[in-house]
C-alpha atoms as a PDB file:
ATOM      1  CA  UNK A   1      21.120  13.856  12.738  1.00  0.00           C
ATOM      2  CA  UNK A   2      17.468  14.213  13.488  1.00  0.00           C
ATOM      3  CA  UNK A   3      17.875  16.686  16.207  1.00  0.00           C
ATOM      4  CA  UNK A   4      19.727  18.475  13.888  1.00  0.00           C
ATOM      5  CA  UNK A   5      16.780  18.373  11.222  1.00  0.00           C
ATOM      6  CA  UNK A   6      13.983  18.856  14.077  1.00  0.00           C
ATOM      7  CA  UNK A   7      15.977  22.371  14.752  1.00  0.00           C
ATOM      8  CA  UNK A   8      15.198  22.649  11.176  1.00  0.00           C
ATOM      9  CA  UNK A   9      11.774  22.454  11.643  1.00  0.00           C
ATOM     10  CA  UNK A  10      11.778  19.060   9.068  1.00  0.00           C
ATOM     11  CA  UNK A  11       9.685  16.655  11.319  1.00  0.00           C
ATOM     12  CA  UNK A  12       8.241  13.940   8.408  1.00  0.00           C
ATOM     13  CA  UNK A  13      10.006  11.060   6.407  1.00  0.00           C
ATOM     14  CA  UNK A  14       9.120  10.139   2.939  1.00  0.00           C
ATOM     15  CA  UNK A  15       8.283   6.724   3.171  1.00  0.00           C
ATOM     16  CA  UNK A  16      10.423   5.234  -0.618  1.00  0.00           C
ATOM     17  CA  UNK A  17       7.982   2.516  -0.846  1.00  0.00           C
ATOM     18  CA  UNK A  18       8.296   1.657  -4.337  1.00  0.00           C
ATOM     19  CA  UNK A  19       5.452  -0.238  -5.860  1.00  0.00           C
ATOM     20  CA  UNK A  20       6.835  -0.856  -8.907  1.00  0.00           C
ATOM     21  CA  UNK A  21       3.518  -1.651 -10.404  1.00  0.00           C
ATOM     22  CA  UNK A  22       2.961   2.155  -9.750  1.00  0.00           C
ATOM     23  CA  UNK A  23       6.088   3.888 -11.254  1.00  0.00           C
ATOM     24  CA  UNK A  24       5.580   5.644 -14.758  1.00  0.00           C
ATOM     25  CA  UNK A  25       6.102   2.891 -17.693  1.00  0.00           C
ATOM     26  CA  UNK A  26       9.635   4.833 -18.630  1.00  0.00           C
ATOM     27  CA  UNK A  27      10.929   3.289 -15.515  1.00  0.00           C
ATOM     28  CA  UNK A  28       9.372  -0.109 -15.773  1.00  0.00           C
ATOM     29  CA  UNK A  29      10.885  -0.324 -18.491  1.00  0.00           C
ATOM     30  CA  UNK A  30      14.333  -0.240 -17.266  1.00  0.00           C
ATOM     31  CA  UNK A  31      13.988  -3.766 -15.059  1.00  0.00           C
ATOM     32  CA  UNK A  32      13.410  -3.845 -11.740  1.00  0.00           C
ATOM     33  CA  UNK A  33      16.704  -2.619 -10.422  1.00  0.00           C
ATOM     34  CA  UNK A  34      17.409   0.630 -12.626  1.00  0.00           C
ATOM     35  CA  UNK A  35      13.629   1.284 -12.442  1.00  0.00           C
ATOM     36  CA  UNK A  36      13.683   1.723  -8.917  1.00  0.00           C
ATOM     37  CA  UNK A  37      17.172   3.285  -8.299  1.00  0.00           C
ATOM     38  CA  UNK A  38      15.550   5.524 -11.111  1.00  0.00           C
ATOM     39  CA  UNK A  39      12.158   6.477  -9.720  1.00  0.00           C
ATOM     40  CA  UNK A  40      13.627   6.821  -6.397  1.00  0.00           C
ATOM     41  CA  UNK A  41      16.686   8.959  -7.467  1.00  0.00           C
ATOM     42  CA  UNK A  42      14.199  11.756  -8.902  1.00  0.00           C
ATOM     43  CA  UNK A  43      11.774  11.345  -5.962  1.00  0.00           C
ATOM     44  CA  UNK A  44      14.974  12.384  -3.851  1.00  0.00           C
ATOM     45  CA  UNK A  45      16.314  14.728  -5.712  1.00  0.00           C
ATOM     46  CA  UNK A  46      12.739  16.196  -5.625  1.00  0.00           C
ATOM     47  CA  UNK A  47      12.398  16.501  -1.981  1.00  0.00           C
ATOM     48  CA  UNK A  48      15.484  16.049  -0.072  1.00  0.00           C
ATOM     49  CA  UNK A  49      15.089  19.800   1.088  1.00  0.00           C
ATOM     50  CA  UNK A  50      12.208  19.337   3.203  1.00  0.00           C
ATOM     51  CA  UNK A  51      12.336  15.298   5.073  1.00  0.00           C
ATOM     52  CA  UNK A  52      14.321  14.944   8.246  1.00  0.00           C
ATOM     53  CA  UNK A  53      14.481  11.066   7.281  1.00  0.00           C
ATOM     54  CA  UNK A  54      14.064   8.944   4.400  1.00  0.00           C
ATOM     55  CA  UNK A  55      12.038   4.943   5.316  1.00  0.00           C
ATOM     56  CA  UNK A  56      12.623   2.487   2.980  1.00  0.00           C
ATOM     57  CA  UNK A  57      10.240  -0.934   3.453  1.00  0.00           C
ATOM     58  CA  UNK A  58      12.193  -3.425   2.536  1.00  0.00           C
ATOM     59  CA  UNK A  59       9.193  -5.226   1.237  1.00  0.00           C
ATOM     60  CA  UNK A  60       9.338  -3.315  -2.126  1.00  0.00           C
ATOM     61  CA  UNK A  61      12.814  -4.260  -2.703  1.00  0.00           C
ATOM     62  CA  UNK A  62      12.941  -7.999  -1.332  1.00  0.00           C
ATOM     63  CA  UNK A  63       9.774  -9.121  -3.735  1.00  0.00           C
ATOM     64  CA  UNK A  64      12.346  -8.241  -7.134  1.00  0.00           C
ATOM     65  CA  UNK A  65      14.739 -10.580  -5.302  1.00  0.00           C
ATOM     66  CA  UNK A  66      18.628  -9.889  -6.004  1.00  0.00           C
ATOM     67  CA  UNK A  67      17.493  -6.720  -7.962  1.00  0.00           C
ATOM     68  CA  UNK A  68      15.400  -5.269  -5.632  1.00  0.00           C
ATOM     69  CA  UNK A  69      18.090  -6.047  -3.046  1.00  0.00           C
ATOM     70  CA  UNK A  70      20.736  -4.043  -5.086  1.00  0.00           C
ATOM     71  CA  UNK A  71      18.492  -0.841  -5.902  1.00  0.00           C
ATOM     72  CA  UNK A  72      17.275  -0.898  -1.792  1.00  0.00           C
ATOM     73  CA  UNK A  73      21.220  -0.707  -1.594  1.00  0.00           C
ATOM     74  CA  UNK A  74      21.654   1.624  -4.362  1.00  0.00           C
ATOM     75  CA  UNK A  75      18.718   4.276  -3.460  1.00  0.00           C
ATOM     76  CA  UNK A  76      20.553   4.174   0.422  1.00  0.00           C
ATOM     77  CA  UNK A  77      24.133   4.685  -1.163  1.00  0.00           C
ATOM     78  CA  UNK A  78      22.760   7.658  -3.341  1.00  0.00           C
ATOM     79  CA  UNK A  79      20.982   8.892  -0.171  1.00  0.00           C
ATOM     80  CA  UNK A  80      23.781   9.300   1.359  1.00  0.00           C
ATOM     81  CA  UNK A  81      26.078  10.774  -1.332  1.00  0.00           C
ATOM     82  CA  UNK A  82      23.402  13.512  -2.321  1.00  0.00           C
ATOM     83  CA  UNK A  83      21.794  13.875   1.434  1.00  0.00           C
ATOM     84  CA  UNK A  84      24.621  12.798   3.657  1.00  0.00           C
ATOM     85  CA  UNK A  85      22.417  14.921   6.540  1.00  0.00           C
ATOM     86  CA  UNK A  86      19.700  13.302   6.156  1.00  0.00           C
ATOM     87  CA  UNK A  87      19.286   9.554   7.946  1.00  0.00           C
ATOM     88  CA  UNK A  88      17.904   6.176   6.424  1.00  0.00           C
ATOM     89  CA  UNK A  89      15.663   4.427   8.345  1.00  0.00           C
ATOM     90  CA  UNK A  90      15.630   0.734   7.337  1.00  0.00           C
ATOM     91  CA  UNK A  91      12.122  -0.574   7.790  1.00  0.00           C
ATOM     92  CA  UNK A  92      12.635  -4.087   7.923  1.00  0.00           C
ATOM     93  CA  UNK A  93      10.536  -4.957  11.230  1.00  0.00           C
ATOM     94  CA  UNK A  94      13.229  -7.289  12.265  1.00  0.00           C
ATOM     95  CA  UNK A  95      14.300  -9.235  15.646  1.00  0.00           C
ATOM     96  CA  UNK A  96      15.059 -12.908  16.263  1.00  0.00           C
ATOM     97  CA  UNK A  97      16.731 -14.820  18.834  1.00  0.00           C
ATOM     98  CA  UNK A  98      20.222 -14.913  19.864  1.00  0.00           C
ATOM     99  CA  UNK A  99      23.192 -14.916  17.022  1.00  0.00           C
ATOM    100  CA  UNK A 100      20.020 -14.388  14.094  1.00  0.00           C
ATOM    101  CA  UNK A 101      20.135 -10.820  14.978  1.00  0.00           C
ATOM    102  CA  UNK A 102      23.739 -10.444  14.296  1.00  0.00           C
ATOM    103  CA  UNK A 103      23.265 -11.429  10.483  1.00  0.00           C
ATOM    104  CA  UNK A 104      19.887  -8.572  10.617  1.00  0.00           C
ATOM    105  CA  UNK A 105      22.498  -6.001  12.309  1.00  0.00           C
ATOM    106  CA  UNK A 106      25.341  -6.768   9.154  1.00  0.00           C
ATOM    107  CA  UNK A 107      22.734  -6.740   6.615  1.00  0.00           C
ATOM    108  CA  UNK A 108      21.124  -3.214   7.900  1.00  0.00           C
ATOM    109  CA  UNK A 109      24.447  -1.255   9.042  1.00  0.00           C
ATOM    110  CA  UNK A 110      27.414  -2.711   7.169  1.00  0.00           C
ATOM    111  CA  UNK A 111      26.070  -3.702   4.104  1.00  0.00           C
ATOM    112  CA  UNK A 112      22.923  -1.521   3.420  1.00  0.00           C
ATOM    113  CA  UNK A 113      24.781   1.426   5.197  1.00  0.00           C
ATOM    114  CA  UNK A 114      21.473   2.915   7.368  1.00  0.00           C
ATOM    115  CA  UNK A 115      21.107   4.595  10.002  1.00  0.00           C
ATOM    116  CA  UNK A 116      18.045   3.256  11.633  1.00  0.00           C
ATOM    117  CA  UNK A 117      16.288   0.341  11.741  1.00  0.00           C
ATOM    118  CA  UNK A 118      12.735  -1.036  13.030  1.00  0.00           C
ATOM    119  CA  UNK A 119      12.308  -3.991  15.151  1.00  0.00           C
ATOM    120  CA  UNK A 120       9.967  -6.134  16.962  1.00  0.00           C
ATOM    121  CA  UNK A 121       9.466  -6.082  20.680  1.00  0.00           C
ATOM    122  CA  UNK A 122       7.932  -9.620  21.076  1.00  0.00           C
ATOM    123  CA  UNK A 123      11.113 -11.864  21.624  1.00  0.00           C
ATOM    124  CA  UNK A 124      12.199  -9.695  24.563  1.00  0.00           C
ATOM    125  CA  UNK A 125      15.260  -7.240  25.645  1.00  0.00           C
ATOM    126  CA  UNK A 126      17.765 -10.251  25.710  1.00  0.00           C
ATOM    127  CA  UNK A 127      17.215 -11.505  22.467  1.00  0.00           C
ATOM    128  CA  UNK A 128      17.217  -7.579  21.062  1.00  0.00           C
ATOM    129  CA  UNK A 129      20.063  -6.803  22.959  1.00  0.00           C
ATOM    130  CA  UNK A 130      22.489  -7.114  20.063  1.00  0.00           C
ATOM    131  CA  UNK A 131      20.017  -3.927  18.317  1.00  0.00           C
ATOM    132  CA  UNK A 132      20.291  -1.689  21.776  1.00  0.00           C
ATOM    133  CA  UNK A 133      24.095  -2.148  21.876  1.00  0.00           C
ATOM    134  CA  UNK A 134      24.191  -0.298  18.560  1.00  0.00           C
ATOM    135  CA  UNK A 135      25.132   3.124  20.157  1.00  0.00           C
ATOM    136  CA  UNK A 136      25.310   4.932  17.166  1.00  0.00           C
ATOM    137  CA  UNK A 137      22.263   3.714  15.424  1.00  0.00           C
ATOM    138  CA  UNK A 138      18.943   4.440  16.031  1.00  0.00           C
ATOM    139  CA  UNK A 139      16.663   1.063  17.167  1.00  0.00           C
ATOM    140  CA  UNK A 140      12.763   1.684  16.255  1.00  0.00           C
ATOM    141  CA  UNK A 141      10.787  -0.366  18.099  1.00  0.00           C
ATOM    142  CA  UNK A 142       6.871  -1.065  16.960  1.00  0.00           C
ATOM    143  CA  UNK A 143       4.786  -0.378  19.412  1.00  0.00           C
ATOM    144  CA  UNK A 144       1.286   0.557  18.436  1.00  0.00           C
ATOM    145  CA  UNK A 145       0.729   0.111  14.805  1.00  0.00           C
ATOM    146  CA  UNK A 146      -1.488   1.979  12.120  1.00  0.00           C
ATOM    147  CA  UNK A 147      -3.210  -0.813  10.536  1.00  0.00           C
ATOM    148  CA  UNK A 148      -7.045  -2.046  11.111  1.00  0.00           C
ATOM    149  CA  UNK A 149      -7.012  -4.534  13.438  1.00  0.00           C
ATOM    150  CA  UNK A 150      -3.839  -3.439  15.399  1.00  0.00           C
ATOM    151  CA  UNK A 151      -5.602  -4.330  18.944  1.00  0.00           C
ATOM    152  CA  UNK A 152      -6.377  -7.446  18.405  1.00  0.00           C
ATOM    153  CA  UNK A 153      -3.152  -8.189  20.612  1.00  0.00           C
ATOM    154  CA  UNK A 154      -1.887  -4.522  21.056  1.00  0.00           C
ATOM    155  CA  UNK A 155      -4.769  -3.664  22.951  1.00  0.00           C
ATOM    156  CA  UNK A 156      -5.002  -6.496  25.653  1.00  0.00           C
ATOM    157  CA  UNK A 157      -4.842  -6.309  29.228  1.00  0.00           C
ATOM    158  CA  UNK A 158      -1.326  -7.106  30.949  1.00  0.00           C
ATOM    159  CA  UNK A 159      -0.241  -7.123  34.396  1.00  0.00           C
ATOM    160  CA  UNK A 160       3.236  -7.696  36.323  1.00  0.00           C
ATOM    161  CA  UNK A 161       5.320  -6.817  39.187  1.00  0.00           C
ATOM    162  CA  UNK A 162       6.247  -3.459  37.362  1.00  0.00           C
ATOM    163  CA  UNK A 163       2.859  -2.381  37.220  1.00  0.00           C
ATOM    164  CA  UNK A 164       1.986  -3.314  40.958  1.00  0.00           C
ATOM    165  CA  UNK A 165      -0.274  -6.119  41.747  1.00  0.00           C
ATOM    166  CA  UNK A 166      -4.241  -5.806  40.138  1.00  0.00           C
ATOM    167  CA  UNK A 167      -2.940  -3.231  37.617  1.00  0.00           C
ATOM    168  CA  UNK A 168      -3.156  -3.773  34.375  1.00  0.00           C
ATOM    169  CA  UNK A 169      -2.273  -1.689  31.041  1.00  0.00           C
ATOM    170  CA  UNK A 170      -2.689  -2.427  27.481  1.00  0.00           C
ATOM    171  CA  UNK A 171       0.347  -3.914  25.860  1.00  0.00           C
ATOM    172  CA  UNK A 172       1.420  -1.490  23.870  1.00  0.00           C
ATOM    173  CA  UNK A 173       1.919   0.927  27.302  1.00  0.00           C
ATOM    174  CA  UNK A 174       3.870  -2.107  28.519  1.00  0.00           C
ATOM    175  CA  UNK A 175       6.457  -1.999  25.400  1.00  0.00           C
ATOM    176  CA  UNK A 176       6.430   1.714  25.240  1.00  0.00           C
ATOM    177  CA  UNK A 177       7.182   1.281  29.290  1.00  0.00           C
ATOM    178  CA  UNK A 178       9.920  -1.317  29.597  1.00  0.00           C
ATOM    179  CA  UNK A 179      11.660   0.654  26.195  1.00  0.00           C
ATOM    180  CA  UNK A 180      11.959   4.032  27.711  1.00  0.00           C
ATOM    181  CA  UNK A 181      12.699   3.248  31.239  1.00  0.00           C
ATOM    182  CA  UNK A 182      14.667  -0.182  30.740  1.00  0.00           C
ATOM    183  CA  UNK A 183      15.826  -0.484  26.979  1.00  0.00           C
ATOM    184  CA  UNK A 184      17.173   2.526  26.106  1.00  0.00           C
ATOM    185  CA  UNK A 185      20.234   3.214  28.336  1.00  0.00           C
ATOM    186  CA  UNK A 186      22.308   3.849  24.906  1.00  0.00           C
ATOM    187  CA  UNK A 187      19.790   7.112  24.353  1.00  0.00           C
ATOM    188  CA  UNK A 188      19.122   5.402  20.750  1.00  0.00           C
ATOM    189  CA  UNK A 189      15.607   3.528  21.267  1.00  0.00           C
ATOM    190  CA  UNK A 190      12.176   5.335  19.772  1.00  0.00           C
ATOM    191  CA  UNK A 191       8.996   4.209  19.155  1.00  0.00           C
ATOM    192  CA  UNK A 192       6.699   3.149  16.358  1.00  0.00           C
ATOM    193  CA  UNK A 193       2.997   4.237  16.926  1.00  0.00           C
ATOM    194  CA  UNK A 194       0.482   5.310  13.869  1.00  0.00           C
ATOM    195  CA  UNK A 195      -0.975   8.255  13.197  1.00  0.00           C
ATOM    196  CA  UNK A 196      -4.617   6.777  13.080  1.00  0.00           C
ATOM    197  CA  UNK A 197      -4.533   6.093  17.129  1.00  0.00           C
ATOM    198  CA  UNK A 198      -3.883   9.877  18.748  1.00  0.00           C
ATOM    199  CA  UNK A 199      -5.770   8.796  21.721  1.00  0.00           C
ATOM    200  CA  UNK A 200      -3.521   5.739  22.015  1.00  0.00           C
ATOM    201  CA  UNK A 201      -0.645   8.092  20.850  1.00  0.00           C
ATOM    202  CA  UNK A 202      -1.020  10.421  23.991  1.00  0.00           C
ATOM    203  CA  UNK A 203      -0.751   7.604  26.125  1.00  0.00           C
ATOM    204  CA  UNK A 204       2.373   6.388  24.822  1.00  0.00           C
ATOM    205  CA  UNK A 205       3.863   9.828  25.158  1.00  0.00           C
ATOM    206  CA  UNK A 206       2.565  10.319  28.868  1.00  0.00           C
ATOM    207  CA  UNK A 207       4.513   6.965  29.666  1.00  0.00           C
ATOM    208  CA  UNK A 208       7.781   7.068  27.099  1.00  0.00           C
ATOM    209  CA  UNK A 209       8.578  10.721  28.064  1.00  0.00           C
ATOM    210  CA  UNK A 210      10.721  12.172  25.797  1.00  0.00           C
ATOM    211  CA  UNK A 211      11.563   9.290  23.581  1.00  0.00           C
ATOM    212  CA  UNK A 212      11.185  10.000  19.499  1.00  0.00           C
ATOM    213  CA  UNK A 213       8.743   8.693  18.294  1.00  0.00           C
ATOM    214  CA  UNK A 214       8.199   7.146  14.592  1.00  0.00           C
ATOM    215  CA  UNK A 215       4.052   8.094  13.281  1.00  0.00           C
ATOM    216  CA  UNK A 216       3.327   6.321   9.864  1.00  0.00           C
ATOM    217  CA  UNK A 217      -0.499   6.114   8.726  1.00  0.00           C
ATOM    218  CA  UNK A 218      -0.465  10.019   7.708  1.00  0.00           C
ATOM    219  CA  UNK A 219      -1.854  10.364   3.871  1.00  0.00           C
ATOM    220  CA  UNK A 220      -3.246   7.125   2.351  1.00  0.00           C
ATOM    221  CA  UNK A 221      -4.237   6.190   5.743  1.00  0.00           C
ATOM    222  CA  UNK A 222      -5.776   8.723   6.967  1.00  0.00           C
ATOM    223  CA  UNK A 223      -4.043  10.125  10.107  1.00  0.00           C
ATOM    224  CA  UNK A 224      -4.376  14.006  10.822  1.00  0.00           C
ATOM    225  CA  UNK A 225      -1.421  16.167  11.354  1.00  0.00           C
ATOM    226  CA  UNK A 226      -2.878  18.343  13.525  1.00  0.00           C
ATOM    227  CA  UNK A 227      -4.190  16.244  16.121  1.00  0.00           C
ATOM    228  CA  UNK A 228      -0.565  13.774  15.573  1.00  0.00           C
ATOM    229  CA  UNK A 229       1.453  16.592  16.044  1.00  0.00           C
ATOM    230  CA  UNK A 230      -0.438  17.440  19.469  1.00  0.00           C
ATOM    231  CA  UNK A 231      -0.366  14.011  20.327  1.00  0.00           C
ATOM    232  CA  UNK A 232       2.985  13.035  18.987  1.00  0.00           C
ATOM    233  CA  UNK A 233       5.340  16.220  20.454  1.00  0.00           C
ATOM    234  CA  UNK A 234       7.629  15.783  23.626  1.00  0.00           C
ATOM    235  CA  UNK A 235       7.960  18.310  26.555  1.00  0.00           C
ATOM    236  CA  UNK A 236      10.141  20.695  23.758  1.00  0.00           C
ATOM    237  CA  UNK A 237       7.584  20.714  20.949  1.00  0.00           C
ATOM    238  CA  UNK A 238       9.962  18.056  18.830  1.00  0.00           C
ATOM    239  CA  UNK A 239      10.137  14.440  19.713  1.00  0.00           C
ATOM    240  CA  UNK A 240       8.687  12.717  16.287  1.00  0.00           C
ATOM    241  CA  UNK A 241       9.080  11.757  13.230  1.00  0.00           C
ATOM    242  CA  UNK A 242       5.940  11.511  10.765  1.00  0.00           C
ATOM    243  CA  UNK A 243       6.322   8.817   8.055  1.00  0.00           C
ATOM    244  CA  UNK A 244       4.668   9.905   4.966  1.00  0.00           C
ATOM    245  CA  UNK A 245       5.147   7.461   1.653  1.00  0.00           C
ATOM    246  CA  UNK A 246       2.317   6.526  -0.612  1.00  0.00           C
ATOM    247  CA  UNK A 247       0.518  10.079  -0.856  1.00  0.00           C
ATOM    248  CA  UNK A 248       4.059  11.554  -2.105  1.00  0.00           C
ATOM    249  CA  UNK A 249       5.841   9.318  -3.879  1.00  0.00           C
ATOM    250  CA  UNK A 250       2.449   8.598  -6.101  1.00  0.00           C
ATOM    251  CA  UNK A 251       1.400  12.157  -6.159  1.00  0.00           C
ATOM    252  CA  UNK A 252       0.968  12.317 -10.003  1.00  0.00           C
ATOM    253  CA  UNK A 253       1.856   9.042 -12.619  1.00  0.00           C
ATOM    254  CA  UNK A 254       2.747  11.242 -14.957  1.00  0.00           C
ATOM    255  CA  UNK A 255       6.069  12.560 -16.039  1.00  0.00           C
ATOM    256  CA  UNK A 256       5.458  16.134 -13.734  1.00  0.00           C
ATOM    257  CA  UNK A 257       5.199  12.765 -10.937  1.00  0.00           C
ATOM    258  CA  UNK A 258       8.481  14.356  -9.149  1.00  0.00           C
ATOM    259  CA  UNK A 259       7.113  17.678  -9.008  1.00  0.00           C
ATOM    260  CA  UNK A 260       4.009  16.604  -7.756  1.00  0.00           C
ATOM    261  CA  UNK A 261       6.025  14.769  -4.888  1.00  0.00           C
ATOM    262  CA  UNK A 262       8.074  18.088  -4.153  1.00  0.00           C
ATOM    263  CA  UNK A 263       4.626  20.075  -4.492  1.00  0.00           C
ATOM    264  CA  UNK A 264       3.174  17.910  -1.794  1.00  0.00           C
ATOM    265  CA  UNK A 265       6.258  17.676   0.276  1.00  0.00           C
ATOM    266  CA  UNK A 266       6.076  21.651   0.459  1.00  0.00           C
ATOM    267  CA  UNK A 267       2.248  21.212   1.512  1.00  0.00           C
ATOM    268  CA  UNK A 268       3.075  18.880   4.365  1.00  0.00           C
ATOM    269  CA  UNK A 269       5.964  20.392   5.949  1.00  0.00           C
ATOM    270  CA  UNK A 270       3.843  23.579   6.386  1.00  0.00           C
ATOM    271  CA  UNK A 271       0.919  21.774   7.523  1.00  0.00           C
ATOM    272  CA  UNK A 272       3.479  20.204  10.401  1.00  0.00           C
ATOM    273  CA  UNK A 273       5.015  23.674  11.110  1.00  0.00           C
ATOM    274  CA  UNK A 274       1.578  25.563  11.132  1.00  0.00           C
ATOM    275  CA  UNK A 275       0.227  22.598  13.829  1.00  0.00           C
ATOM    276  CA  UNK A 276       3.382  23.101  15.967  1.00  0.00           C
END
């Protein structure tokens, strides 16, 4: 499906990160459920055209409790019914130990029907295992992150046997590493590194080859297309995915606030085709 869309020469996600705080008051209005499903169902129908993904945080949905749960459901379901090319990434950040991961894997494929999900590296390839052995689903794996402060742990020095003895890397190399040459025998692993790190990006890409690769931390925080999109591409000019949310979805408050998202859409798909 994204190949398919990266042909296209769609290479961003909108990011339906649904502060409800932030949605015009005719949709607050509604409750927390049809508010979202509502806001969300006019940002898609806005912009569907132009994304190669849609990311949903499940943050936005799991603070309204069983009715946030139902319209992260909902928004998915009408994804697929009005976009059935277009893939879901659920942005959940999961990964536990052992038999947890099952109950993550039900909740994100069989129940909220997406296509992709994001996980955390730090428990290891056996406990993850259950993610990796989802063939047919994409496993997005954070690896260098967009926020301030991301080195504090991301950055540090690590050695090991794979690395030779007296070599060391930062640990974010060592996850993108062990993902692309030990993880992703299923072809479905990519990566999660931000936008506001190209330096760190092109490292990651010199050591992951031509594994996707997942870019939030364009818009609201900062990042610049150009120099992601140099950073970010594999050996055949594709390879990534940039995750755009806040700096769409809250173009305008007003009632023109879906044409605003479709206006800016429009304005960052050519900025990502013009940098290719």
């Amino acid at each position: 499906m994204i190949r398919a869309k990266w042909a296209e020469k769609k290479f961003f996600s909108i990011g339906l990160d649904t502060d409800r705080e932030r949605i015009p008051d005719t949709f607050k209005q509604l409750g927390a459920r049809l508010g979202l499903i509502g806001f969300n169902r006019a940002i898609i129908d806005a912009t569907k055209t132009h994304v190669c993904a849609y990311k949903l945080n499940s943050a936005f949905y799991e603070a309204h409790g069983d009715q946030g749960w139902a319209a992260l459901r909902e928004t998915i379901v009408y994804i697929n019914e009005q976009a059935p090319d277009v893939p879901v990434i659920y942005d959940g950040k999961r990964a536990d130990i052992g038999n947890t991961n099952e109950g993550y894997i039900q909740s994100a494929f069989s129940n909220l029907r997406a296509d992709a999900i994001t996980i955390q590296p730090y428990a290891g390839r056996v406990a993850v295992q259950p993610f990796l052995d989802k063939k047919d689903k994409g496993i997005i794996v954070w690896c260098r992150s967009s926020n301030d402060g991301a080195g504090e742990f991301q950055d540090l020095l690590v050695g090991g046997p794979s690395r030779g003895p007296g070599v060391n890397e930062p640990l974010y190399l060592r996850v993108a590493r062990n993902v692309a040459e030990d993880w992703n025998e299923n072809g479905n692993c990519a990566l999660v590194v931000g936008a506001t790190y190209p330096e760190e990006m092109k490292r990651v890409r010199e050591v992951a080859g031509d594994i996707p690769l997942l870019i939030p931390g364009i818009g609201a925080q900062g990042g610049d297309i150009a120099r992601t999109v140099a950073a970010g591409r594999d050996s055949r000019g594709t390879g990534f995915i940039i995750a755009v949310a806040r700096s769409i979805i809250f173009a305008s408050s007003g009632k023109d606030f879906a044409e605003a998202a479709r206006r800016e859409s429009e304005k960052i798909h050519g900025a990502i085709v013009e940098a290719l």
